[in-house]
C-alpha atoms as a PDB file:
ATOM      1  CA  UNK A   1       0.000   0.000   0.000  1.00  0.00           C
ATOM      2  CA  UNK A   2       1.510   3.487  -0.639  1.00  0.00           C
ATOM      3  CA  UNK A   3       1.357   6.395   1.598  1.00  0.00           C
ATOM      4  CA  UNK A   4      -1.690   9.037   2.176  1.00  0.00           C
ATOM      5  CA  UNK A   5      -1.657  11.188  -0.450  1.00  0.00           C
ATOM      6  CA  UNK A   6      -3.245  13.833   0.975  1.00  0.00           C
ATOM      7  CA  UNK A   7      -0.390  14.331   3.267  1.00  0.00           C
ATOM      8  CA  UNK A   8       2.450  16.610   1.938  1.00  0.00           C
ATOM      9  CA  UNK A   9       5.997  16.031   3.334  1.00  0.00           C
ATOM     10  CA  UNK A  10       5.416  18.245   6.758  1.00  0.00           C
ATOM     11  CA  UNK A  11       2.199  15.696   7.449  1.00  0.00           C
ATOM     12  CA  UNK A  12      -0.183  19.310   6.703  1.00  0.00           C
ATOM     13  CA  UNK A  13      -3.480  18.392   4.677  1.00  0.00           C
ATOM     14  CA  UNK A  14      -3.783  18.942   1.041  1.00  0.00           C
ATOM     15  CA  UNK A  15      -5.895  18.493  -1.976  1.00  0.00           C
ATOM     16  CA  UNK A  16      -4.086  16.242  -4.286  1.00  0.00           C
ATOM     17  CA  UNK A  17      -2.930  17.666  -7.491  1.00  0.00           C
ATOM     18  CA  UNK A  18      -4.537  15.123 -10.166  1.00  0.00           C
ATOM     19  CA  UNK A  19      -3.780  17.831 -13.162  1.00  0.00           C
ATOM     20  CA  UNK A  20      -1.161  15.582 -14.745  1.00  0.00           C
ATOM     21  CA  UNK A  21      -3.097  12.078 -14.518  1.00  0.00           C
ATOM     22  CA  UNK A  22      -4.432  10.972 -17.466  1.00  0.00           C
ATOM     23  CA  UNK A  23      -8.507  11.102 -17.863  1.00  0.00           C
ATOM     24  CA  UNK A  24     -10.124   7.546 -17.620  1.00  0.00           C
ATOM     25  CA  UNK A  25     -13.397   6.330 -17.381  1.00  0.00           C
ATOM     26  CA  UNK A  26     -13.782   5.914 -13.886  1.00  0.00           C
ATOM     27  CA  UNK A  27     -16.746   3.768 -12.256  1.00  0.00           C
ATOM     28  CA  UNK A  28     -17.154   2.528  -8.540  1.00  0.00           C
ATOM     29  CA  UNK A  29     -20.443   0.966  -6.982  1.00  0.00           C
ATOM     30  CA  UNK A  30     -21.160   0.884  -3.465  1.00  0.00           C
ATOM     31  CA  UNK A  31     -23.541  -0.396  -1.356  1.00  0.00           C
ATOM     32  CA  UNK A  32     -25.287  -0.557   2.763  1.00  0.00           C
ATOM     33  CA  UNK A  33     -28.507  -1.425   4.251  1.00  0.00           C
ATOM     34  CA  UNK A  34     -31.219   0.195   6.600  1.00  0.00           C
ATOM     35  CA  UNK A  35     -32.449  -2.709   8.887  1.00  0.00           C
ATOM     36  CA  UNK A  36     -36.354  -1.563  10.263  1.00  0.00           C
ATOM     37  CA  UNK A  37     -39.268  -3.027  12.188  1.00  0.00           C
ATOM     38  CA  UNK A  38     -41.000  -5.620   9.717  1.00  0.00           C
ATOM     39  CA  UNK A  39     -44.147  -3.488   9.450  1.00  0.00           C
ATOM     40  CA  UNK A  40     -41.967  -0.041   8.581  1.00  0.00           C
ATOM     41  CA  UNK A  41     -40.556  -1.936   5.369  1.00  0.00           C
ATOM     42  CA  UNK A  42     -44.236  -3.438   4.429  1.00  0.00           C
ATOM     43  CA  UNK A  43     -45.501   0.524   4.742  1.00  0.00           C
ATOM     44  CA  UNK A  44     -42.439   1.445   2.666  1.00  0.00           C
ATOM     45  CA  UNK A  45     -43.439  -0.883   0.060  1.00  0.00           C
ATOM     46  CA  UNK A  46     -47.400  -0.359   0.281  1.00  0.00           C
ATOM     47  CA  UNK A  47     -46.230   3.608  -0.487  1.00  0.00           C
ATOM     48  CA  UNK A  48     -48.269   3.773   2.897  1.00  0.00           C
ATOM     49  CA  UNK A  49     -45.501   6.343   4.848  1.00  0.00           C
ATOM     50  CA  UNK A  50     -47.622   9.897   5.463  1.00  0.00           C
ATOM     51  CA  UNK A  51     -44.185  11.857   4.072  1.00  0.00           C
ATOM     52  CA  UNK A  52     -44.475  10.111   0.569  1.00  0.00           C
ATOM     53  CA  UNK A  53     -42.854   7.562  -1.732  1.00  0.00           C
ATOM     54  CA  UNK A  54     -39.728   6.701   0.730  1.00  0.00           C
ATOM     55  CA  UNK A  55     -38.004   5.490  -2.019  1.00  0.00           C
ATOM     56  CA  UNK A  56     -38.061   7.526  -4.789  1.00  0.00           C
ATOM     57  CA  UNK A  57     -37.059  10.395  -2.482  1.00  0.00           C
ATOM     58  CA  UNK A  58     -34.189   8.098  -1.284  1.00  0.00           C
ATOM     59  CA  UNK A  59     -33.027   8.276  -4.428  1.00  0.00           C
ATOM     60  CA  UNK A  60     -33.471  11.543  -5.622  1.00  0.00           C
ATOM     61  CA  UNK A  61     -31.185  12.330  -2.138  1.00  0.00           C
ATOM     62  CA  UNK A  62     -28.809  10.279  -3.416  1.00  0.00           C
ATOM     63  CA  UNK A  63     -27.757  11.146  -6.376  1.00  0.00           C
ATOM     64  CA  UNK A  64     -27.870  14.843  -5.537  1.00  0.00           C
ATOM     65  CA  UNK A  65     -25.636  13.764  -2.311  1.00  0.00           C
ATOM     66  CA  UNK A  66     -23.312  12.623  -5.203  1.00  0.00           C
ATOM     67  CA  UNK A  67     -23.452  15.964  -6.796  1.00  0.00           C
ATOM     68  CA  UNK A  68     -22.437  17.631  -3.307  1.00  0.00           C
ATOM     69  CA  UNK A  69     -19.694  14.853  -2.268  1.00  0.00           C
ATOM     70  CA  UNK A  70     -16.950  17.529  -2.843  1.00  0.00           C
ATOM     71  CA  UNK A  71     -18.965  20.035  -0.557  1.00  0.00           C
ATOM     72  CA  UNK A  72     -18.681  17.062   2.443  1.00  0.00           C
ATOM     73  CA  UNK A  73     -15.685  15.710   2.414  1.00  0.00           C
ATOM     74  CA  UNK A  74     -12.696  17.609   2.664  1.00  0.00           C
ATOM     75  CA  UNK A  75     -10.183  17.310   0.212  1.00  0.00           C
ATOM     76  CA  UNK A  76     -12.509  15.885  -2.404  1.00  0.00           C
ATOM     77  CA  UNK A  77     -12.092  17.251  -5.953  1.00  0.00           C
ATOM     78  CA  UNK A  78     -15.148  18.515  -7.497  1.00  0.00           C
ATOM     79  CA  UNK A  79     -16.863  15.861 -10.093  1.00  0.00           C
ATOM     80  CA  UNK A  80     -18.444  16.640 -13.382  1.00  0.00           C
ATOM     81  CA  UNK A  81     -20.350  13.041 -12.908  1.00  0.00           C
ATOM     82  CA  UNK A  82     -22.009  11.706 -15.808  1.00  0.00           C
ATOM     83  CA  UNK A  83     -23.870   9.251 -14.361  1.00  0.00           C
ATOM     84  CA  UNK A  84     -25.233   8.042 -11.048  1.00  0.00           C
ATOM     85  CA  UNK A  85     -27.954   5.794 -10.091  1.00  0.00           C
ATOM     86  CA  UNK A  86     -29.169   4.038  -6.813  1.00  0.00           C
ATOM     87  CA  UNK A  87     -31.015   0.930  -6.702  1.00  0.00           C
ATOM     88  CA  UNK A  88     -33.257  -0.283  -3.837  1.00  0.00           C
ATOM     89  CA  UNK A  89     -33.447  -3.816  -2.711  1.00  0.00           C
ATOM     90  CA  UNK A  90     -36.070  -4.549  -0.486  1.00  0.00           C
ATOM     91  CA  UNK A  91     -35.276  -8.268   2.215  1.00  0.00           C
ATOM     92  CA  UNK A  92     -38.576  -8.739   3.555  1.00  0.00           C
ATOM     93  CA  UNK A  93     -37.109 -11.889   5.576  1.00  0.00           C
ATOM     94  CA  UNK A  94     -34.560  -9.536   6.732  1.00  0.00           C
ATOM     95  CA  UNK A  95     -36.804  -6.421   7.297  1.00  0.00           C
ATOM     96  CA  UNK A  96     -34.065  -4.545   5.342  1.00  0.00           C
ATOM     97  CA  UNK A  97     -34.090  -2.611   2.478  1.00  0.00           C
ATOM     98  CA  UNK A  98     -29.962  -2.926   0.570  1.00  0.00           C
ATOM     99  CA  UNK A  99     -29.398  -0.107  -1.025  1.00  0.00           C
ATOM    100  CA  UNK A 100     -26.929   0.254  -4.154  1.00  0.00           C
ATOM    101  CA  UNK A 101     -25.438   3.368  -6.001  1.00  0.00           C
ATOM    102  CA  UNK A 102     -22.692   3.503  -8.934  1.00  0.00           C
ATOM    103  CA  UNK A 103     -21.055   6.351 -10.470  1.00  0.00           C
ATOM    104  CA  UNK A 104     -19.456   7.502 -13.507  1.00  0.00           C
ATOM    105  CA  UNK A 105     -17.332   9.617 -15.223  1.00  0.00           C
ATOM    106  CA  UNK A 106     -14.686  10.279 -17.625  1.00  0.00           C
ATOM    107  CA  UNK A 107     -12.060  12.246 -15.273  1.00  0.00           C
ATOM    108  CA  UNK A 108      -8.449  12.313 -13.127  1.00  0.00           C
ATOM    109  CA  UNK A 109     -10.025  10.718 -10.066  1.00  0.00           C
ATOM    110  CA  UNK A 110     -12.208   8.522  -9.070  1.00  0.00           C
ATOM    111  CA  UNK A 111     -15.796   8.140  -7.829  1.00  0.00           C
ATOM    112  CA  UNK A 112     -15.674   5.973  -4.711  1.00  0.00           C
ATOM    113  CA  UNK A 113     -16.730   8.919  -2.712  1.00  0.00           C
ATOM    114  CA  UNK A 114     -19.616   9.639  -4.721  1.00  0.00           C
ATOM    115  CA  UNK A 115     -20.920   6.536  -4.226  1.00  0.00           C
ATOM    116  CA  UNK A 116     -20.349   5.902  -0.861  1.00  0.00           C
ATOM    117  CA  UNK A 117     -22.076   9.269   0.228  1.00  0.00           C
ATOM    118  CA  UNK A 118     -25.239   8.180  -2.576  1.00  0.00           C
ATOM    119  CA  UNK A 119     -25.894   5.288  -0.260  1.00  0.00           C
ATOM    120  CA  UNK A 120     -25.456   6.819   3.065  1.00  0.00           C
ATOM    121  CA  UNK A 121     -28.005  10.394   2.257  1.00  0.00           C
ATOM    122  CA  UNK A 122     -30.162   7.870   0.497  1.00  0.00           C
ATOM    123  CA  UNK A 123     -30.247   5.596   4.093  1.00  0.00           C
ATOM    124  CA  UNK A 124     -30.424   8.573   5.804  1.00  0.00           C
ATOM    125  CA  UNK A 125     -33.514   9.937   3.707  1.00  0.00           C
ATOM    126  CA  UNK A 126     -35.380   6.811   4.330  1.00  0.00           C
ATOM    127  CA  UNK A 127     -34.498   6.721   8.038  1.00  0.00           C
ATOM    128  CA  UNK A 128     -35.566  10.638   8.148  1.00  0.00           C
ATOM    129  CA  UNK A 129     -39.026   9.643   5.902  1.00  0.00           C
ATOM    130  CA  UNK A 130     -40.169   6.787   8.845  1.00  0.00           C
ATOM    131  CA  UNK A 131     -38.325   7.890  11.890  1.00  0.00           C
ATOM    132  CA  UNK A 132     -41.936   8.848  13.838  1.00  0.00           C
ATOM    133  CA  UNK A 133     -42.557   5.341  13.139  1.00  0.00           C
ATOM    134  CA  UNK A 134     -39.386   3.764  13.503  1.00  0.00           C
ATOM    135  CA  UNK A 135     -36.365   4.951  15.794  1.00  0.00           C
ATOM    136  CA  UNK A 136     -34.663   1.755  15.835  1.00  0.00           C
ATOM    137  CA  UNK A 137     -33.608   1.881  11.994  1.00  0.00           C
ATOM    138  CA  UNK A 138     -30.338   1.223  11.762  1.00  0.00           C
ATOM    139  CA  UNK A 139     -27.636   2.097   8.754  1.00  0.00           C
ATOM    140  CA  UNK A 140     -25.147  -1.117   8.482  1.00  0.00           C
ATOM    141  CA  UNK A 141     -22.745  -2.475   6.007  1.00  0.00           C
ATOM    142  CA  UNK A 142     -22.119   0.464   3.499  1.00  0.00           C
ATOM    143  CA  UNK A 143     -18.516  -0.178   1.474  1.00  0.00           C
ATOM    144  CA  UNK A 144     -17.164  -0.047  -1.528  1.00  0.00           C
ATOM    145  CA  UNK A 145     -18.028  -2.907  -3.648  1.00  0.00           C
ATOM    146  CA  UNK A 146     -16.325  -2.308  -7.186  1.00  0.00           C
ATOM    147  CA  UNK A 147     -14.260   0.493  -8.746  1.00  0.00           C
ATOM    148  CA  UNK A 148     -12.561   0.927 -12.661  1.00  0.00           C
ATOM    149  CA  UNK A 149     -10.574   2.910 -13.947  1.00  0.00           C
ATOM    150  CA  UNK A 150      -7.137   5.117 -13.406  1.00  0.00           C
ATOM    151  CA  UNK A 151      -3.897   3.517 -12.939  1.00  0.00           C
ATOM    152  CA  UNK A 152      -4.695   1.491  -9.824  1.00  0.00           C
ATOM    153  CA  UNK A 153      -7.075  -0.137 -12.471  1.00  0.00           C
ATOM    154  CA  UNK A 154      -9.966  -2.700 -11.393  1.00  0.00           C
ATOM    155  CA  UNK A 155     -11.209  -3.289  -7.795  1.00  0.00           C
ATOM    156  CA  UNK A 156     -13.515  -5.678  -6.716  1.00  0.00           C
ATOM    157  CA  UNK A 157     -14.688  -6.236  -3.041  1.00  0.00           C
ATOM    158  CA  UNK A 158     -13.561 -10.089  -1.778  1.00  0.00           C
ATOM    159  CA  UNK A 159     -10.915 -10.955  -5.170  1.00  0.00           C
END
């Protein structure tokens, strides 16, 4: 593993200068889960939560959390994303709903954090949608699950 990049030689903080790295297309997909009470994820699905469709607001959040990434996290370089999507898998057995975003671009860094902050703000809009139903929700298991692109190449969670 090499060192933290966003450390210069005196251990200050910087932004990483990515002007001389070559443009790639650049994906990475992430993923987490919001564990509920069985009967919050059967309103959730019966479009039966007072606030509105949970989901489609979850993602709506999410991809404009994508958008926003470099206004959250220090040190992140601004995006011009060309694509970003989350996908909603509801576990009934599990009384979970998985949640899944990618993103995409043709750029000098990568999109890991895009991702990772689309599935936590679109968690976070479904726990703020039911939470006068449901305190106990509970955000779990978001990583990175797949990246392409630059010159570290391919990344796949568990290879």
């Amino acid at each position: 593993m090499t060192g933290f990049t966003h450390m210069d030689t005196e251990g200050r903080v910087r932004m990483v200068d990515v002007t001389a790295k070559e443009a790639t297309d650049r994906t990475a997909v992430a993923r987490g889960a919001i564990t509920m009470q069985p009967d919050t994820l059967e309103k959730i699905l019966a479009g039966a939560v007072t606030k509105g469709n949970v989901l489609e607001t979850a993602r709506i959040a999410g991809v404009m959390a994508a958008k926003k990434t470099s206004d959250l996290i220090p040190m992140c370089h601004p995006l011009p994303l060309t694509h970003v999507r989350i996908d909603f898998f509801p576990d009934r057995a599990a009384h979970l709903i998985r949640i899944e975003a990618g993103a995409r671009l043709v750029g000098r860094t990568g999109v890991e954090m895009e991702a990772l902050t689309a599935v936590t703000v679109a968690a976070l809009t479904i726990y703020d949608m039911c939470k006068s139903h449901d305190r106990e929700m509970t955000i779990t298991d978001v990583c990175l699950v797949e990246k392409s692109g630059g010159k570290s190449g391919h990344y796949a969670r568990g290879e």
